[in-house]
PDB file of N, CA and C in Angstrom:
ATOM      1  N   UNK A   1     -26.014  21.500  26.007  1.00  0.00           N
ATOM      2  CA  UNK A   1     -25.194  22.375  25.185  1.00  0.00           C
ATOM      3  C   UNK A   1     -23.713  22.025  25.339  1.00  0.00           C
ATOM      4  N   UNK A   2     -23.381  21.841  26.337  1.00  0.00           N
ATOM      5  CA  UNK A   2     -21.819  21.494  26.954  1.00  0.00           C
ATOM      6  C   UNK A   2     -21.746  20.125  26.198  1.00  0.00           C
ATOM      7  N   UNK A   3     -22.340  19.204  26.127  1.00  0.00           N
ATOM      8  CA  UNK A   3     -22.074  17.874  25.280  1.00  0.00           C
ATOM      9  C   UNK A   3     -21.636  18.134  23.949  1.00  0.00           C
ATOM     10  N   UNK A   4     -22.901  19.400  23.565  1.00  0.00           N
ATOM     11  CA  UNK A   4     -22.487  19.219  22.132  1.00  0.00           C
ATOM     12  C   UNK A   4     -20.912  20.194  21.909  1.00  0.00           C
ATOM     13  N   UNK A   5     -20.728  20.494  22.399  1.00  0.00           N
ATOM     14  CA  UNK A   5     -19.799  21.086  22.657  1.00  0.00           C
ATOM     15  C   UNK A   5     -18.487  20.519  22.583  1.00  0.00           C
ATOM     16  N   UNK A   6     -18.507  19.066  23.120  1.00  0.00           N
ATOM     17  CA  UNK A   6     -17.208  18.600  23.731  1.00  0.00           C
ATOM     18  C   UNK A   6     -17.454  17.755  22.765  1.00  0.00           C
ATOM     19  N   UNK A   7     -19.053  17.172  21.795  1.00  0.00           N
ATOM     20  CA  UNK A   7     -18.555  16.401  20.560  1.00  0.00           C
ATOM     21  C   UNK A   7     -18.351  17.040  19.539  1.00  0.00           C
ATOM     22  N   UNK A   8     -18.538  18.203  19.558  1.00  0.00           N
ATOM     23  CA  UNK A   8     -18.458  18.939  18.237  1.00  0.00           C
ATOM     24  C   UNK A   8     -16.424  19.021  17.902  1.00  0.00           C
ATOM     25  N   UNK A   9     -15.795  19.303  19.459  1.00  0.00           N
ATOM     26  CA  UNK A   9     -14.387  19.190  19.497  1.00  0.00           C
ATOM     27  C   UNK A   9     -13.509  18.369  19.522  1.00  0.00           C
ATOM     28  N   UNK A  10     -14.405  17.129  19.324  1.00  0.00           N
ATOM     29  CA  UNK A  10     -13.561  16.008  20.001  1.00  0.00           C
ATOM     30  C   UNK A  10     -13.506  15.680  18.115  1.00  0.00           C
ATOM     31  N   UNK A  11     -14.619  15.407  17.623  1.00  0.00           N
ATOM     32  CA  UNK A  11     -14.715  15.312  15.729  1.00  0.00           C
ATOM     33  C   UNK A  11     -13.571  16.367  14.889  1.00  0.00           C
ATOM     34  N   UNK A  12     -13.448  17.744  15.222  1.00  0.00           N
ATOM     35  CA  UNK A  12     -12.595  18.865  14.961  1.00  0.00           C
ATOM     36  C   UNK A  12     -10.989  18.215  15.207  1.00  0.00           C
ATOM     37  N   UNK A  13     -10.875  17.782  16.111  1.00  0.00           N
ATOM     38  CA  UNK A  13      -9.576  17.274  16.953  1.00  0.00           C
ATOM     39  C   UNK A  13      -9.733  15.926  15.993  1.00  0.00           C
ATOM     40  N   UNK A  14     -10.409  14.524  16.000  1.00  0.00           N
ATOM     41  CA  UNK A  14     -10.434  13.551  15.538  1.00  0.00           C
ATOM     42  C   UNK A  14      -9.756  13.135  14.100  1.00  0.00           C
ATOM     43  N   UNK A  15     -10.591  14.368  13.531  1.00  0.00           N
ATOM     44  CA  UNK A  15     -10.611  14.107  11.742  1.00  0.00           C
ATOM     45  C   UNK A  15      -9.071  14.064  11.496  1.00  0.00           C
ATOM     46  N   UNK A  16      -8.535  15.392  11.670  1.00  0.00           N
ATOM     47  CA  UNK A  16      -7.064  15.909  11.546  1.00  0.00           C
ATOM     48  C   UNK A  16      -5.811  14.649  12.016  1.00  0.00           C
ATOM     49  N   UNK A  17      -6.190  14.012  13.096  1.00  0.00           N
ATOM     50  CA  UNK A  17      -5.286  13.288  13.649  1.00  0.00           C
ATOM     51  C   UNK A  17      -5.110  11.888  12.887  1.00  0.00           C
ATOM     52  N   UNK A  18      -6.388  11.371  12.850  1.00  0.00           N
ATOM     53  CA  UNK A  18      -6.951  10.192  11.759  1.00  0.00           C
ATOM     54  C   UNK A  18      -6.083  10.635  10.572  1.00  0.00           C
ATOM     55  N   UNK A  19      -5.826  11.640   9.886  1.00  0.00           N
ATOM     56  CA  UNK A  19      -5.509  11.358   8.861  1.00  0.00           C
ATOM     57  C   UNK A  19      -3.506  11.643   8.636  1.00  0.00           C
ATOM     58  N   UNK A  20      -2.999  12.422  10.109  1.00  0.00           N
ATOM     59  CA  UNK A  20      -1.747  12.189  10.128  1.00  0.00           C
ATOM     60  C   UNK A  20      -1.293  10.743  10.864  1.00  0.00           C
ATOM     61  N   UNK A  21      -2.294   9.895  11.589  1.00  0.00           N
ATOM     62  CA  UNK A  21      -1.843   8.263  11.926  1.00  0.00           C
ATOM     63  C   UNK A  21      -1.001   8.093  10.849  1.00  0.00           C
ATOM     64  N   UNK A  22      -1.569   7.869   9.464  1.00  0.00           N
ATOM     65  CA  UNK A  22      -1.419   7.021   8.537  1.00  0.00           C
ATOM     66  C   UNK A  22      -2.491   6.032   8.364  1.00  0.00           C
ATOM     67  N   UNK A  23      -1.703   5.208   7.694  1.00  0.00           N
ATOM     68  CA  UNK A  23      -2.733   3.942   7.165  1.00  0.00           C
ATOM     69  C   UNK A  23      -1.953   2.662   7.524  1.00  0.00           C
ATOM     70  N   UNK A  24      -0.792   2.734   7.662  1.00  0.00           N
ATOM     71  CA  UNK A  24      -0.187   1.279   8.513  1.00  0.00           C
ATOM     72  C   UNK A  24       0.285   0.417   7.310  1.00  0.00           C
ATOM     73  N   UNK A  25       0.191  -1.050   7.546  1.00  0.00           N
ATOM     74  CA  UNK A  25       0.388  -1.698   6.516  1.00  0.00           C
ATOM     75  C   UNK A  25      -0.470  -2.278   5.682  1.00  0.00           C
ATOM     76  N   UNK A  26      -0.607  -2.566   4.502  1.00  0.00           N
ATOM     77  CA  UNK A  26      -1.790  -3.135   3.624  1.00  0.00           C
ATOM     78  C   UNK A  26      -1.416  -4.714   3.027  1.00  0.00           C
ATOM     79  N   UNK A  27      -2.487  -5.397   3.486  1.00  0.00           N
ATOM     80  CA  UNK A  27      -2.397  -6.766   3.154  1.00  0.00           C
ATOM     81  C   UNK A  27      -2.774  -7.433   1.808  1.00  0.00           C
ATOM     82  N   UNK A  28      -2.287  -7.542   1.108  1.00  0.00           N
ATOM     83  CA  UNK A  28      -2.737  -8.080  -0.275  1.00  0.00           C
ATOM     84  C   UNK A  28      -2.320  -9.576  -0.710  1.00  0.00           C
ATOM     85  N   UNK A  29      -3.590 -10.312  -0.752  1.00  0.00           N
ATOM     86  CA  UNK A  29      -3.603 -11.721  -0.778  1.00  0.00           C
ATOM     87  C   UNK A  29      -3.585 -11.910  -1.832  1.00  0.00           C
ATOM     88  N   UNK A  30      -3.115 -12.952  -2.402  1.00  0.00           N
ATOM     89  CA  UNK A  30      -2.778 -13.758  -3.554  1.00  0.00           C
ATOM     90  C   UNK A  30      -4.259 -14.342  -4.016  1.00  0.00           C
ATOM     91  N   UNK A  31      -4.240 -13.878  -5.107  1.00  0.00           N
ATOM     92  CA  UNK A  31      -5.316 -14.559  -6.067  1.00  0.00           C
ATOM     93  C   UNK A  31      -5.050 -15.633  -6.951  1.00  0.00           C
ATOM     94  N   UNK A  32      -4.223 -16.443  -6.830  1.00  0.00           N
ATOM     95  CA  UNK A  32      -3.438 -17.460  -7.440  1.00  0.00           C
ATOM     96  C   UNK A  32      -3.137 -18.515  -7.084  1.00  0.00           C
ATOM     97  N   UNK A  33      -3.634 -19.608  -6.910  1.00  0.00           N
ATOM     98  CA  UNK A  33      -3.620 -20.811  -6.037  1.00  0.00           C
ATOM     99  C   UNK A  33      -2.645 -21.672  -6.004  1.00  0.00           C
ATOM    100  N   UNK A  34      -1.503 -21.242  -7.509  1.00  0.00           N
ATOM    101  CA  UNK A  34      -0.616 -21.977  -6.934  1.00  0.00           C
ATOM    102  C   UNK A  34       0.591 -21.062  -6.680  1.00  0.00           C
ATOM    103  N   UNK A  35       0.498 -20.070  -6.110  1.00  0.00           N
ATOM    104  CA  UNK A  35       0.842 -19.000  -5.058  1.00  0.00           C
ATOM    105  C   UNK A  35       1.311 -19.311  -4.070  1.00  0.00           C
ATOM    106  N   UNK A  36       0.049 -19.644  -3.140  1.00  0.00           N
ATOM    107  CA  UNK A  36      -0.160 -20.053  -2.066  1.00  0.00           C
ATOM    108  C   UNK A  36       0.147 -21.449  -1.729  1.00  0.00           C
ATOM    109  N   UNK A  37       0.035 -22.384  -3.405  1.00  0.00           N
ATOM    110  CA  UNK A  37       0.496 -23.649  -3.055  1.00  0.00           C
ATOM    111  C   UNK A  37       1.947 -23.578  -2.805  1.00  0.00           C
ATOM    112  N   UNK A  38       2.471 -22.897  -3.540  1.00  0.00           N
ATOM    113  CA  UNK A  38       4.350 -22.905  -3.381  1.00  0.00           C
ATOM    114  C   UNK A  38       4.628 -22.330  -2.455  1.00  0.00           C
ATOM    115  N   UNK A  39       3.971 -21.414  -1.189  1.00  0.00           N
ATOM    116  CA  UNK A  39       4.152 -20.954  -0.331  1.00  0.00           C
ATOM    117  C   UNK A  39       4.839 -19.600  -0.144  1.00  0.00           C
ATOM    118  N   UNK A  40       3.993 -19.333  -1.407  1.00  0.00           N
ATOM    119  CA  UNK A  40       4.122 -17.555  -1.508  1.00  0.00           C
ATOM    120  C   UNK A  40       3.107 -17.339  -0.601  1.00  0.00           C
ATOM    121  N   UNK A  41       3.488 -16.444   0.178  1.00  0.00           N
ATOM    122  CA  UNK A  41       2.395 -15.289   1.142  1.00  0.00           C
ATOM    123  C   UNK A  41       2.041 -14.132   0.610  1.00  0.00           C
ATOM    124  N   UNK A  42       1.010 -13.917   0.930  1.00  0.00           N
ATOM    125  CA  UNK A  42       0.790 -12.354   0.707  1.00  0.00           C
ATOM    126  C   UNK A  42       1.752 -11.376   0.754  1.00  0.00           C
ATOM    127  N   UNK A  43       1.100 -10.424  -0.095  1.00  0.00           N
ATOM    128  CA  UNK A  43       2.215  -8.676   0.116  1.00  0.00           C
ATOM    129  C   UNK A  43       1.709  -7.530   1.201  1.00  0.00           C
ATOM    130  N   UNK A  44       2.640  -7.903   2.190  1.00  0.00           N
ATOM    131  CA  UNK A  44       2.615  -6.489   2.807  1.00  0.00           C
ATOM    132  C   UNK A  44       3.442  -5.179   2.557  1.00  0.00           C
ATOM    133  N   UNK A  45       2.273  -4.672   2.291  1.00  0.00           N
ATOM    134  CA  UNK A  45       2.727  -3.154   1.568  1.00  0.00           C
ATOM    135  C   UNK A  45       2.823  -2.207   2.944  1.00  0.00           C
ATOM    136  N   UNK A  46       3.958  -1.557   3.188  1.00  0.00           N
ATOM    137  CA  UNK A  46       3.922  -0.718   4.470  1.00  0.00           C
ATOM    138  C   UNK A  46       3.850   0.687   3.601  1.00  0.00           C
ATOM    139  N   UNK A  47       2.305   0.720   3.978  1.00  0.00           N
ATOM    140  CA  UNK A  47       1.778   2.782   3.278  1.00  0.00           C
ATOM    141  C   UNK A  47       2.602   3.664   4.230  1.00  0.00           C
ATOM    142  N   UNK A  48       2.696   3.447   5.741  1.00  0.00           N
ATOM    143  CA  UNK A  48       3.307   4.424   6.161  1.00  0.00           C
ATOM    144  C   UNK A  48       4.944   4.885   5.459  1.00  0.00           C
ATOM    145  N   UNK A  49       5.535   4.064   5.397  1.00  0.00           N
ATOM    146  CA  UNK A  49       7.069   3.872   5.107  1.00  0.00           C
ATOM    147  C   UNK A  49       7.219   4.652   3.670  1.00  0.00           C
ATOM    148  N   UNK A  50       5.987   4.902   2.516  1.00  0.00           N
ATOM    149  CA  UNK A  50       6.303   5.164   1.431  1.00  0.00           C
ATOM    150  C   UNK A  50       5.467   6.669   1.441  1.00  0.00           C
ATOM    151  N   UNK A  51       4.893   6.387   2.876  1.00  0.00           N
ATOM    152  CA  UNK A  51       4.271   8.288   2.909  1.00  0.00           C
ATOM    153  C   UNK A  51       5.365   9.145   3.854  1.00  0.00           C
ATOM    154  N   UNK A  52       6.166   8.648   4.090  1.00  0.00           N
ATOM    155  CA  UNK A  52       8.008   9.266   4.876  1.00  0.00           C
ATOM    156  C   UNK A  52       8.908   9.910   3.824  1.00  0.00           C
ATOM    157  N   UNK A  53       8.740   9.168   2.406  1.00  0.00           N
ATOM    158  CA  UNK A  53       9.100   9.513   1.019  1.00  0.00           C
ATOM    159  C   UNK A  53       8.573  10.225   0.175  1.00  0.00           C
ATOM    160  N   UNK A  54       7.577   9.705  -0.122  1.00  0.00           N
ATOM    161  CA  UNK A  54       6.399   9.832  -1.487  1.00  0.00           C
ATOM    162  C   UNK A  54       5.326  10.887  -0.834  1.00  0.00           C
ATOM    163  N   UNK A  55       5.477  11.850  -2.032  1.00  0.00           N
ATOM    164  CA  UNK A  55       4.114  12.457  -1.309  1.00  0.00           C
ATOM    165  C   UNK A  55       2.764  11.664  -2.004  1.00  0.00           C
ATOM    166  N   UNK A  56       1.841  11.832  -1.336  1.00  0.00           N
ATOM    167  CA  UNK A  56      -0.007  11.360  -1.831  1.00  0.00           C
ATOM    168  C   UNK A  56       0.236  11.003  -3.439  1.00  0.00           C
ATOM    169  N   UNK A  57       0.218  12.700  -3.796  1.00  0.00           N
ATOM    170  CA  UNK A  57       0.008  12.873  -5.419  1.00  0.00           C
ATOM    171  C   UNK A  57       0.665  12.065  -6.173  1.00  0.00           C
ATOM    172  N   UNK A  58       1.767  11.860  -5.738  1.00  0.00           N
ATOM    173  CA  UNK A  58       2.820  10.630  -7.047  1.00  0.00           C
ATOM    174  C   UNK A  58       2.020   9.425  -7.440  1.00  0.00           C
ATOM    175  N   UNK A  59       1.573   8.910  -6.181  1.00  0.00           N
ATOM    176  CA  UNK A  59       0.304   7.453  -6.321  1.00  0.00           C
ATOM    177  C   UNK A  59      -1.181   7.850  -6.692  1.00  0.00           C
ATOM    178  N   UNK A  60      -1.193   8.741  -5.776  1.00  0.00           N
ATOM    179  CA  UNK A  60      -2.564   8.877  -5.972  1.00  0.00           C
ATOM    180  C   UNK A  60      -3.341  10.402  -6.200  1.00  0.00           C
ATOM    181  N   UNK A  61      -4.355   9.701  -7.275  1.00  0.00           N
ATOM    182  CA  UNK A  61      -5.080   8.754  -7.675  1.00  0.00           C
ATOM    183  C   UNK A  61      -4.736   8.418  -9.438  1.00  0.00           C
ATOM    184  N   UNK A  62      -3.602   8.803  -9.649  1.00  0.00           N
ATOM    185  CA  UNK A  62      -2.758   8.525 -11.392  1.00  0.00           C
ATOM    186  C   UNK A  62      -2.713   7.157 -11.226  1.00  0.00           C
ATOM    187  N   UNK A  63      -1.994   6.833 -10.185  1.00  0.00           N
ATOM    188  CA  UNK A  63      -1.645   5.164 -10.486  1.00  0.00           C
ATOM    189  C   UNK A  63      -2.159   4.068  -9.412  1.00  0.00           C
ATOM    190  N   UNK A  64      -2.496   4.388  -8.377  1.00  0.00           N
ATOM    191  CA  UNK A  64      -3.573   3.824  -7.217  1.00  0.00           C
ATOM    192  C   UNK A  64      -4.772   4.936  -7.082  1.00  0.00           C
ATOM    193  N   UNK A  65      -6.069   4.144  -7.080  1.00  0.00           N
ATOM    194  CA  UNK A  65      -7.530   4.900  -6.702  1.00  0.00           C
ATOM    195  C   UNK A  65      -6.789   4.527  -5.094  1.00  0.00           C
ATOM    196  N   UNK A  66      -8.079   5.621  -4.853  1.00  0.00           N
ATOM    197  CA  UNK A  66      -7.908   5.958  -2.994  1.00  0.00           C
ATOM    198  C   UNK A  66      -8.977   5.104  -2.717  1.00  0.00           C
ATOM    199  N   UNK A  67      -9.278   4.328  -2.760  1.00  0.00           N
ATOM    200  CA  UNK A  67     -10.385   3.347  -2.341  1.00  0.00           C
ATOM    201  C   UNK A  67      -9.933   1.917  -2.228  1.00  0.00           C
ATOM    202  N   UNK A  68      -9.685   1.492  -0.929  1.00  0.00           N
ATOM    203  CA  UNK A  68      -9.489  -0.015  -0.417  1.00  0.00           C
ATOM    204  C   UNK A  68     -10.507  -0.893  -1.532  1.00  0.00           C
ATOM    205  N   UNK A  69      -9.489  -1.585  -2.478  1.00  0.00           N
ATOM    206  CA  UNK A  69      -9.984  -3.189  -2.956  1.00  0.00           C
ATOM    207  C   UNK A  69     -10.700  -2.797  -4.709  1.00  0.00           C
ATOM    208  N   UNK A  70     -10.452  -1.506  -4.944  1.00  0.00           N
ATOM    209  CA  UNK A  70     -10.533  -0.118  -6.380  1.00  0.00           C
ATOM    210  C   UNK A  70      -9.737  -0.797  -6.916  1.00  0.00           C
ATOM    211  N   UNK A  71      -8.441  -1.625  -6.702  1.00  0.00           N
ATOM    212  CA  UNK A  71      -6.970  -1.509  -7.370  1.00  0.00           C
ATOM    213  C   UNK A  71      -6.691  -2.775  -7.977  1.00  0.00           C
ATOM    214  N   UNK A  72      -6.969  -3.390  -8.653  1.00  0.00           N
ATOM    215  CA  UNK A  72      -6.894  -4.778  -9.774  1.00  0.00           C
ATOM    216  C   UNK A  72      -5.671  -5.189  -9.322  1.00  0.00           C
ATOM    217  N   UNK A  73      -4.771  -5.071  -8.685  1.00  0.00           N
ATOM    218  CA  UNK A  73      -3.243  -5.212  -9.002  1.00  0.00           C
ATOM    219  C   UNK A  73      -2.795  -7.218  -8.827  1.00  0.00           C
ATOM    220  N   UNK A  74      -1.585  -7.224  -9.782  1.00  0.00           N
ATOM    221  CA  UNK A  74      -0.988  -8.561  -9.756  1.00  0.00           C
ATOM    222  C   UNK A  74       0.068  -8.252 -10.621  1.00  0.00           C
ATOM    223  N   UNK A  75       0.707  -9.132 -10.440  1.00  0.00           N
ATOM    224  CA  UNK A  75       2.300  -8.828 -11.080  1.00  0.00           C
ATOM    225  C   UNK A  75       1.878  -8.961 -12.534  1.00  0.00           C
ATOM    226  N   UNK A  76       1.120  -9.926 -13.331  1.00  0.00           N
ATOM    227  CA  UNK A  76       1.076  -9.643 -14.543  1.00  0.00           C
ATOM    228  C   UNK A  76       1.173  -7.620 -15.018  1.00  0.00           C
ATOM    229  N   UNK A  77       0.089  -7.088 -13.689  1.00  0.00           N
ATOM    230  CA  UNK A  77      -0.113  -5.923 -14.555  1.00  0.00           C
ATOM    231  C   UNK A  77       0.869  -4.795 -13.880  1.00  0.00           C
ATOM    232  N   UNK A  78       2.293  -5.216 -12.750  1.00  0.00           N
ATOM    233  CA  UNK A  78       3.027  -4.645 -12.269  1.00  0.00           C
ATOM    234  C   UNK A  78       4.005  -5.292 -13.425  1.00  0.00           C
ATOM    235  N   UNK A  79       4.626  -6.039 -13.863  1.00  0.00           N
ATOM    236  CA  UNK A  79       5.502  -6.735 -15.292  1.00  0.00           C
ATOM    237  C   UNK A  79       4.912  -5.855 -16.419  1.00  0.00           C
ATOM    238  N   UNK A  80       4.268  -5.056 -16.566  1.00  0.00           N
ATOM    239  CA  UNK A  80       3.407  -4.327 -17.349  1.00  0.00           C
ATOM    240  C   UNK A  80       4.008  -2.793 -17.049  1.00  0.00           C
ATOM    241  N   UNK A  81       4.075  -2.394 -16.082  1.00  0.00           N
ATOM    242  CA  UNK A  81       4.706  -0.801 -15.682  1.00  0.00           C
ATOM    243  C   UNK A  81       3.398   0.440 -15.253  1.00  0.00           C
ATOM    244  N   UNK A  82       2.412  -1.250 -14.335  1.00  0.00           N
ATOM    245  CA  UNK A  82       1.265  -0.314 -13.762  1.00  0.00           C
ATOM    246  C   UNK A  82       1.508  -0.583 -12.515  1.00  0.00           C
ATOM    247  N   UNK A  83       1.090  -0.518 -11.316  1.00  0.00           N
ATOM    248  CA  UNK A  83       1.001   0.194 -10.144  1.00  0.00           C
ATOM    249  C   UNK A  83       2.028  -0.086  -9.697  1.00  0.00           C
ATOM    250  N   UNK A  84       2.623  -1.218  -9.111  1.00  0.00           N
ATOM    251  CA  UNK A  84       3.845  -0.819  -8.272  1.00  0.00           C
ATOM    252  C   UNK A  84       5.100  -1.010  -9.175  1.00  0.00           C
ATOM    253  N   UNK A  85       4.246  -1.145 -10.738  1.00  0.00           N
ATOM    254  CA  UNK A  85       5.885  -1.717 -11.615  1.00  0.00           C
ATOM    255  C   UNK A  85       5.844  -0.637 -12.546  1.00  0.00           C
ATOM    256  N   UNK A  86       5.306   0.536 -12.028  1.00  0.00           N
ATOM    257  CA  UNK A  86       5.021   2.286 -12.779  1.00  0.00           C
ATOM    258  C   UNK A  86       7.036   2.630 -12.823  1.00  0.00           C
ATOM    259  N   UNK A  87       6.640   3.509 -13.878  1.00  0.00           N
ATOM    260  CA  UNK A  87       8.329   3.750 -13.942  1.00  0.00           C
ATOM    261  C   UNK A  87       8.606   4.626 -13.055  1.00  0.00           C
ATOM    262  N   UNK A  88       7.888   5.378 -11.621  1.00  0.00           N
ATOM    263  CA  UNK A  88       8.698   5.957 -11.062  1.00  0.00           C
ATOM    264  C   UNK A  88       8.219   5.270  -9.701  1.00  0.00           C
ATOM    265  N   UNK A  89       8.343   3.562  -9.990  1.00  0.00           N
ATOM    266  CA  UNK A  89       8.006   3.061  -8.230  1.00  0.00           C
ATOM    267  C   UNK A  89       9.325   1.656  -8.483  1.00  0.00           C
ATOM    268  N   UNK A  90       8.565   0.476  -8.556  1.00  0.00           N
ATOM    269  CA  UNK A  90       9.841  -0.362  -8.858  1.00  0.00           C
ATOM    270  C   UNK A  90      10.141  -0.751 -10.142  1.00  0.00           C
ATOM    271  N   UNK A  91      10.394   0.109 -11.064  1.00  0.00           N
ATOM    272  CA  UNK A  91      10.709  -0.291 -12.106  1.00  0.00           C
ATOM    273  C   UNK A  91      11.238   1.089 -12.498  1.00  0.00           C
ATOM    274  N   UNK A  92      12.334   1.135 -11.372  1.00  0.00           N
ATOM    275  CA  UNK A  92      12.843   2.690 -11.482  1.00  0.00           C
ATOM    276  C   UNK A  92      14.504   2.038 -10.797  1.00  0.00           C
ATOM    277  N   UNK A  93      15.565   2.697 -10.720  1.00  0.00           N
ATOM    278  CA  UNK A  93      16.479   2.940 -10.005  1.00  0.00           C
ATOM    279  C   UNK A  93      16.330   3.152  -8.619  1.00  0.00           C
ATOM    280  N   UNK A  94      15.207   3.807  -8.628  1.00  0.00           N
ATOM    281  CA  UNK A  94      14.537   4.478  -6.882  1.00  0.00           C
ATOM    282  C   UNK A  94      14.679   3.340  -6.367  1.00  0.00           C
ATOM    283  N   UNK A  95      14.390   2.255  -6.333  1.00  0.00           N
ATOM    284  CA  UNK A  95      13.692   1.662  -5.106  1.00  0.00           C
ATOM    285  C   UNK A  95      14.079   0.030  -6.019  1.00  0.00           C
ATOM    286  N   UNK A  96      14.231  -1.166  -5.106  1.00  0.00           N
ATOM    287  CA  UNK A  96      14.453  -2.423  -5.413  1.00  0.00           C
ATOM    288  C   UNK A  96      13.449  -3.146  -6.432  1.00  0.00           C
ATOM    289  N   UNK A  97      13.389  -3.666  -7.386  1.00  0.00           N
ATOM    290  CA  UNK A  97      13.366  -4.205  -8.568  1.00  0.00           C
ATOM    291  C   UNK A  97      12.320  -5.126  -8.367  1.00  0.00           C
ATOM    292  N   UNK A  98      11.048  -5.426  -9.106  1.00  0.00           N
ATOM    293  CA  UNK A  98      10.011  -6.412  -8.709  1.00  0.00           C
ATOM    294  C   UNK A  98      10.298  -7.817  -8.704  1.00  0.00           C
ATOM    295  N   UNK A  99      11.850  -7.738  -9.163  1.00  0.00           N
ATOM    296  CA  UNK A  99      11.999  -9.573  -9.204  1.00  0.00           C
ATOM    297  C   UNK A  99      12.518  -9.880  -7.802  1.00  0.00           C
ATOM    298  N   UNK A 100      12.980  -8.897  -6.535  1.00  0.00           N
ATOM    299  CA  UNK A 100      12.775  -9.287  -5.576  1.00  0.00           C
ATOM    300  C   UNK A 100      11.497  -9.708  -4.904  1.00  0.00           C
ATOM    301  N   UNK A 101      11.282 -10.788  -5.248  1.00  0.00           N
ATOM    302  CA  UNK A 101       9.735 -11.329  -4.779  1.00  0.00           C
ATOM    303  C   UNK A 101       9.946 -10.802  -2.880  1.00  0.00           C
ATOM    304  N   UNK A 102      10.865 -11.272  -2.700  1.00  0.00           N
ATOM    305  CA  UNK A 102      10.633 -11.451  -0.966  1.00  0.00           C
ATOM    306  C   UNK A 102      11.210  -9.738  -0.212  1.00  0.00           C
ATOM    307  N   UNK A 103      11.154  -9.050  -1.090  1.00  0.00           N
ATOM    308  CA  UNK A 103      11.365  -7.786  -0.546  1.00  0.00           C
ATOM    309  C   UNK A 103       9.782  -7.129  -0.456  1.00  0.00           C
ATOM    310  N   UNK A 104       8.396  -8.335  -0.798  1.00  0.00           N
ATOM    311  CA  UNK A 104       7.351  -7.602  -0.853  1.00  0.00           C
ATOM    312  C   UNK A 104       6.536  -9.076  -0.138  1.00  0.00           C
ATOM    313  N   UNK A 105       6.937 -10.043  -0.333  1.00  0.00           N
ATOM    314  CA  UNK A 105       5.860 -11.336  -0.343  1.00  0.00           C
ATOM    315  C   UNK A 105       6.331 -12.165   0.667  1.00  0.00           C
ATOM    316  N   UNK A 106       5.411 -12.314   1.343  1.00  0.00           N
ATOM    317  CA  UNK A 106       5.566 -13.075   2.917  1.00  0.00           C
ATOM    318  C   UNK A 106       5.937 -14.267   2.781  1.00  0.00           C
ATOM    319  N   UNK A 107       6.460 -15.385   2.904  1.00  0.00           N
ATOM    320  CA  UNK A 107       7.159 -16.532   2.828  1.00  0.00           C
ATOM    321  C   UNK A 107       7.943 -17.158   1.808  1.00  0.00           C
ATOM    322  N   UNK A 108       8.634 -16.120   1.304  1.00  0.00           N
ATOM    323  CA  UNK A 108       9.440 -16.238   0.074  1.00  0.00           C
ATOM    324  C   UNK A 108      10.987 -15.679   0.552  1.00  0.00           C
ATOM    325  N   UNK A 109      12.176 -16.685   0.627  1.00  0.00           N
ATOM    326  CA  UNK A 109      13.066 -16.442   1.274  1.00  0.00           C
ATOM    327  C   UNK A 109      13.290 -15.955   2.368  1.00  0.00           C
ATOM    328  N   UNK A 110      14.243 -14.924   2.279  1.00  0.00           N
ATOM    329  CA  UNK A 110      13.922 -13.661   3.485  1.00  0.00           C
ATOM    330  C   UNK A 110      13.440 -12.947   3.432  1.00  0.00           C
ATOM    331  N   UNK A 111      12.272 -13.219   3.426  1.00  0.00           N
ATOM    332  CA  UNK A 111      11.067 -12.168   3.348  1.00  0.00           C
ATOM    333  C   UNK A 111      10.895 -11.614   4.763  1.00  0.00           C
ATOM    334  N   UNK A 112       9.956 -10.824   5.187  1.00  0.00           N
ATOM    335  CA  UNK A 112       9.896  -9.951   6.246  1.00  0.00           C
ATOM    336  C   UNK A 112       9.052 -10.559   7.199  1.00  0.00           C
TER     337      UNK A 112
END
């Protein structure tokens, strides 16, 4: 009884905490081969940094599904004014402009 006890509290305690961590940073690889040939890197997206700002609802689920690998995204369809090129993310005044490639893409200038 005492076991179930201490797992029943430890799951109660678990869930709640899991979901104020965050989610960290998100890695999004290039589907484009000559991307990677020119020595564009992937985009690291830091979720924590834009959940300090943004609440949930602004992204999600209007303009990102909540489901890892749900999300089609590439600049064709961010040059378009869908997920991160939505008019109230970078294709806003808010926040730096998608033609900074290296304010998002790993080996592109001073990138991060």
């Amino acid at each position: 009884m005492l076991k179930r006890l201490i797992i029943a509290s430890a799951i109660v305690i678990a869930i709640p905490a899991a979901s104020w961590a965050g989610i960290g940073d998100i890695r999004l690889e290039s589907k484009i081969a000559s991307m990677k040939k020119a020595g564009v890197g992937p985009v690291v997206f830091p979720h924590d940094r834009h959940e300090k700002s943004i609440k949930c609802a602004e992204c999600h689920p209007k303009i990102f599904k909540d489901k890892r690998g749900a999300n089609d995204i590439s600049m064709k369809f961010n040059m378009e004014g869908k997920f991160c090129g939505s008019p109230n993310c970078h294709n806003s005044p808010r926040t730096f402009p998608l033609y900074q490639c290296a304010s998002c893409h790993t080996g592109v200038g001073a990138a991060k």
